[in-house]
C-alpha atoms as a PDB file:
ATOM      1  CA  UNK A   1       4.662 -17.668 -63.930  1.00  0.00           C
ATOM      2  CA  UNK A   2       2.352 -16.773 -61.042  1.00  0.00           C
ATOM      3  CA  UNK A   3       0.968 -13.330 -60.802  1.00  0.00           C
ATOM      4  CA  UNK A   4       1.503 -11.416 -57.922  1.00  0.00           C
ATOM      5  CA  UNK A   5      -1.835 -11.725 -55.841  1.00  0.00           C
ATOM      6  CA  UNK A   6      -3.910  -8.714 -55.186  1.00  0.00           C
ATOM      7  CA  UNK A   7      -3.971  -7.210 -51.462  1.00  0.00           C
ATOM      8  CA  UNK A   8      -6.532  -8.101 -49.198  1.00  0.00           C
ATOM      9  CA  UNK A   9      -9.082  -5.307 -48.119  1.00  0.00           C
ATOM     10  CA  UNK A  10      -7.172  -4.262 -45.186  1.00  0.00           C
ATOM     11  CA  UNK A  11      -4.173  -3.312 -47.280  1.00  0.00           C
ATOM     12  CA  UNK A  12      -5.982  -1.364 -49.921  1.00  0.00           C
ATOM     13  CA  UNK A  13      -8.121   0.714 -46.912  1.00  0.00           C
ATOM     14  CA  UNK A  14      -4.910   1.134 -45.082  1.00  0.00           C
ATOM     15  CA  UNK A  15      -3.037   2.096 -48.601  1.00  0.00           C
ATOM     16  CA  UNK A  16      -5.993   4.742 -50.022  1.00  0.00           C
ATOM     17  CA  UNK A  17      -5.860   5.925 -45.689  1.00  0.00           C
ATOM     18  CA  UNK A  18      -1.916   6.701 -46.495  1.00  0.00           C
ATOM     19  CA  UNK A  19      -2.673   8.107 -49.898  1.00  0.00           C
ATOM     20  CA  UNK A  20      -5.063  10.599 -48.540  1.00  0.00           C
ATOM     21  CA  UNK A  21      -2.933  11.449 -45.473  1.00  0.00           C
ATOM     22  CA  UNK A  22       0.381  12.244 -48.130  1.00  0.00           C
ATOM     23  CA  UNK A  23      -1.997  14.555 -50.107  1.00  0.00           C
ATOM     24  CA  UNK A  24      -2.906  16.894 -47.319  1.00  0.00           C
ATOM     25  CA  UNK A  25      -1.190  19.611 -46.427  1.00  0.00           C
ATOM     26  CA  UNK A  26       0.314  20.139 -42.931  1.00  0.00           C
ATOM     27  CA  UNK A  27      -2.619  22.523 -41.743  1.00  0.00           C
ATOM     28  CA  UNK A  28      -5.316  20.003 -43.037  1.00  0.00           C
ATOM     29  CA  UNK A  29      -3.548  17.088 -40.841  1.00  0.00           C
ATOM     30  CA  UNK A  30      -3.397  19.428 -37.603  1.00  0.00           C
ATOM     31  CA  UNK A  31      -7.033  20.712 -38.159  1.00  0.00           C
ATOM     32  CA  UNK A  32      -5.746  23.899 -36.939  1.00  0.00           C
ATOM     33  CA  UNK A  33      -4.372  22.377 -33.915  1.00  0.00           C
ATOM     34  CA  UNK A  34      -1.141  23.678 -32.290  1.00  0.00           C
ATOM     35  CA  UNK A  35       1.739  21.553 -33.719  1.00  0.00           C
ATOM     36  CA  UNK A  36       3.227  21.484 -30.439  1.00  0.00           C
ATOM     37  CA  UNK A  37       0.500  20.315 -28.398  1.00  0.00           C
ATOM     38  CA  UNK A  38      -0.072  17.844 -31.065  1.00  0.00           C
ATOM     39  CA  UNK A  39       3.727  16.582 -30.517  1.00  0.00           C
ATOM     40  CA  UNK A  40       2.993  16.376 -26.737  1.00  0.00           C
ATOM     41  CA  UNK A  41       0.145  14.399 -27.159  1.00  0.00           C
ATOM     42  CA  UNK A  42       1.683  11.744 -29.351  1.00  0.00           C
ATOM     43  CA  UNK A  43       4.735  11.755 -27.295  1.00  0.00           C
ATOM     44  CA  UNK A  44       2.396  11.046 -24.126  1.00  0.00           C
ATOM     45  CA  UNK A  45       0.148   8.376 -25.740  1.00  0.00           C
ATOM     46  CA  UNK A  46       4.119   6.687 -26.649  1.00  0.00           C
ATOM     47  CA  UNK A  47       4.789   6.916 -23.560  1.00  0.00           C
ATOM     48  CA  UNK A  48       2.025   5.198 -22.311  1.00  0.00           C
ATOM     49  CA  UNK A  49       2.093   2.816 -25.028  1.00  0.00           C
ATOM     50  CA  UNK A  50       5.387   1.539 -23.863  1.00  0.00           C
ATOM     51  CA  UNK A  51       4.568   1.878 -20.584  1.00  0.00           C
ATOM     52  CA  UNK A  52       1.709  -0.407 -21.245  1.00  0.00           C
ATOM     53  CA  UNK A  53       4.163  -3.007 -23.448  1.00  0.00           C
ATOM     54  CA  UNK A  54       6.558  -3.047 -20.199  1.00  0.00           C
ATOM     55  CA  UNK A  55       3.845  -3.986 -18.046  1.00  0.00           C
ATOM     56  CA  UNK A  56       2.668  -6.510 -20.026  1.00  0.00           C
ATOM     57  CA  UNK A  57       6.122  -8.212 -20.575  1.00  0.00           C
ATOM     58  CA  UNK A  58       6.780  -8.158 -17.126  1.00  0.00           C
ATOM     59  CA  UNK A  59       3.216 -10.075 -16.568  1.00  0.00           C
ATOM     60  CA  UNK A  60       4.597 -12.572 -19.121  1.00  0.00           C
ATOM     61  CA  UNK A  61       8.209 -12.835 -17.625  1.00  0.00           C
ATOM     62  CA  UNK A  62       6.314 -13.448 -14.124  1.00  0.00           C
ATOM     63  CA  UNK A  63       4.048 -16.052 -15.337  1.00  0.00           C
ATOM     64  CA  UNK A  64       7.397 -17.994 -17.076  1.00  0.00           C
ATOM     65  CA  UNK A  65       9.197 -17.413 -13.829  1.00  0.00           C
ATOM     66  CA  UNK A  66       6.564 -18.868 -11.916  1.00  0.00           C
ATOM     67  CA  UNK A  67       5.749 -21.934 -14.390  1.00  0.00           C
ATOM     68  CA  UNK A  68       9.422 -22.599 -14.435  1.00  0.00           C
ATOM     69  CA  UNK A  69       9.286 -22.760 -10.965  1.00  0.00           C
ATOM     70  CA  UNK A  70       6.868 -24.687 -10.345  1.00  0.00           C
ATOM     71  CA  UNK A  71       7.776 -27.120 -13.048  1.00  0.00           C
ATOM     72  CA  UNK A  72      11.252 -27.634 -10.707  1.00  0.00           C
ATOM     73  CA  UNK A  73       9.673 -27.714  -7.317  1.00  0.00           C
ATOM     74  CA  UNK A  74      11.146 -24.437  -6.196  1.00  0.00           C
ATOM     75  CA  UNK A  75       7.898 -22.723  -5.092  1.00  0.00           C
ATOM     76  CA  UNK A  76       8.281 -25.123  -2.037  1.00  0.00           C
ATOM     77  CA  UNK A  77       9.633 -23.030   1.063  1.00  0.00           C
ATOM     78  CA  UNK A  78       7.891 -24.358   3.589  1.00  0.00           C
ATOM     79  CA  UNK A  79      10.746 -27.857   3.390  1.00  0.00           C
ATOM     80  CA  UNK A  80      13.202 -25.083   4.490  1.00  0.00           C
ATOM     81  CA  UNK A  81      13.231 -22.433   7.302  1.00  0.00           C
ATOM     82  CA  UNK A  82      14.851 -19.377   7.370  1.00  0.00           C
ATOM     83  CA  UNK A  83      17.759 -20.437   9.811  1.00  0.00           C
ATOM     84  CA  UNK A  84      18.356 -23.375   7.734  1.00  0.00           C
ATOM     85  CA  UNK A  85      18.891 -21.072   4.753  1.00  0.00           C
ATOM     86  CA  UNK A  86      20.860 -18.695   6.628  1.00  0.00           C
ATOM     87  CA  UNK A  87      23.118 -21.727   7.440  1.00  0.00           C
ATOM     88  CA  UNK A  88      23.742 -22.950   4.362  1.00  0.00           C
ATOM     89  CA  UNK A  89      24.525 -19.482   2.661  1.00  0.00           C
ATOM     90  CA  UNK A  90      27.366 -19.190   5.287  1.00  0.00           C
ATOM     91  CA  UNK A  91      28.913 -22.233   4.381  1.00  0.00           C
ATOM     92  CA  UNK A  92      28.072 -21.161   0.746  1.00  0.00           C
ATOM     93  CA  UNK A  93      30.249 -17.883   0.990  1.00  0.00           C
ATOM     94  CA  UNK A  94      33.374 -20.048   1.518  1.00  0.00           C
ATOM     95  CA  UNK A  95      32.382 -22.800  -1.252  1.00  0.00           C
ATOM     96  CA  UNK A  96      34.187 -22.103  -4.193  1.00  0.00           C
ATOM     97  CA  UNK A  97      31.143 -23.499  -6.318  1.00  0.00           C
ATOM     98  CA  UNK A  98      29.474 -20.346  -5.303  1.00  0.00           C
ATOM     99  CA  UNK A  99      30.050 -16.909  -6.329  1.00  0.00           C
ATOM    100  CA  UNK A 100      28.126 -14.355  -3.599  1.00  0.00           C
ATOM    101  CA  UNK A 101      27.855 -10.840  -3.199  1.00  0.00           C
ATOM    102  CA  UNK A 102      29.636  -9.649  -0.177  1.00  0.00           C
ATOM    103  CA  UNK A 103      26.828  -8.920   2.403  1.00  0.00           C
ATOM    104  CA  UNK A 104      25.554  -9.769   5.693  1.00  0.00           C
ATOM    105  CA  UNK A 105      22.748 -12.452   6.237  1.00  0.00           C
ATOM    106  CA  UNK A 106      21.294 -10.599   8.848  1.00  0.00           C
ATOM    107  CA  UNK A 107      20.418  -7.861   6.718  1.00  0.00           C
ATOM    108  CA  UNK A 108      18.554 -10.435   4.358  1.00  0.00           C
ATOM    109  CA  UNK A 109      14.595 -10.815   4.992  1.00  0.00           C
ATOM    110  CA  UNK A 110      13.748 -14.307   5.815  1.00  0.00           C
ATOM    111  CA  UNK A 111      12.161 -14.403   2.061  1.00  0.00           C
ATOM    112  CA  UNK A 112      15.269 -13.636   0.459  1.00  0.00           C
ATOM    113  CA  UNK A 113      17.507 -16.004   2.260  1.00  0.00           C
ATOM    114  CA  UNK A 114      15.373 -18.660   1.228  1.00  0.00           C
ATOM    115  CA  UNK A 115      15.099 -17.521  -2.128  1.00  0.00           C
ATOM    116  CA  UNK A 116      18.762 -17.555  -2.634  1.00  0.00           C
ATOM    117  CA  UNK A 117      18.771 -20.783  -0.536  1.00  0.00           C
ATOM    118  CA  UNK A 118      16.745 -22.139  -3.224  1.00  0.00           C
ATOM    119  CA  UNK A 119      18.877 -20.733  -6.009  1.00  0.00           C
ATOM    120  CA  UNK A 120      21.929 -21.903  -5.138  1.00  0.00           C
ATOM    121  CA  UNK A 121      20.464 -25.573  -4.693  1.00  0.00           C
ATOM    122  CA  UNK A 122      18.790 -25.523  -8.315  1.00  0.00           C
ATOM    123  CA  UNK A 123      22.487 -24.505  -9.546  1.00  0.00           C
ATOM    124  CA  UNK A 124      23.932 -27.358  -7.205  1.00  0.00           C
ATOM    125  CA  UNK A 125      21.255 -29.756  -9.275  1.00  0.00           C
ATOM    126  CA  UNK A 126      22.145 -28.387 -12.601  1.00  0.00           C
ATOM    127  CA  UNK A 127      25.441 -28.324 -12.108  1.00  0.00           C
ATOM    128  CA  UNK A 128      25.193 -32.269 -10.638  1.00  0.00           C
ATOM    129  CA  UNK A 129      23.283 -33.354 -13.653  1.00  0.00           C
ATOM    130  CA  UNK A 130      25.693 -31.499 -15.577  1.00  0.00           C
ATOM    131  CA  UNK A 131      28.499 -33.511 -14.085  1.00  0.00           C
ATOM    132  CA  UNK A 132      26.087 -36.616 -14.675  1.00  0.00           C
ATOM    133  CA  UNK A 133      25.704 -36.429 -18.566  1.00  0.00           C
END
């Protein structure tokens, strides 16, 4: 039978840190520090913390987004104008392949037309290879 191995160094600082901390009393841990400003302060560096961890996961999701697209071709606008997108997402509304929002074109900026142009023709291709297998 195998004995348990001992912790590294880390995990015994980290253990006699926690030790310490549980001995103290209250006014030893606040330093004579008002609790409440003390409870602020953690909540704000939280706060910022996850503020931080949201930033950061939206840098990720970006980068995927734009590998992913770029891995399918999709970054390409410049094949399509905005008219032609326009077009296609008012035949689109009436396709029962398509599901979209009720709204007017018009009120779409060139950008998003042709992002949604480009959307609906990666789900055409899906769907097609889909169809395919």
């Amino acid at each position: 039978m195998s004995q348990p191995k001992d912790k590294d160094p880390l995990g015994k600082l980290l253990d006699g840190y926690l030790a310490d901390l549980m001995d103290m009393s209250a006014e030893d841990v606040l330093a004579g520090e008002d609790p409440k400003a003390v409870k602020a302060s953690g909540l704000k560096m939280l706060d910022a913390a996850k503020a931080e961890a949201g930033r950061r996961k939206l840098a990720i999701a970006r980068a995927q987004m734009a590998a992913r697209a770029s891995s399918t071709g999709t970054t390409d606008t410049g094949s399509v104008s905005a008219a032609e997108a326009r077009a296609f997402l008012r035949a689109a509304a009436n396709d029962p392949l398509f599901t979209l929002a009720a709204r007017k074109l018009e009120e779409l900026t060139d950008e998003e037309a042709i992002r949604m142009y480009l959307q609906l023709q990666q789900v055409k291709a899906s769907r097609s290879d889909a169809e395919g297998d």
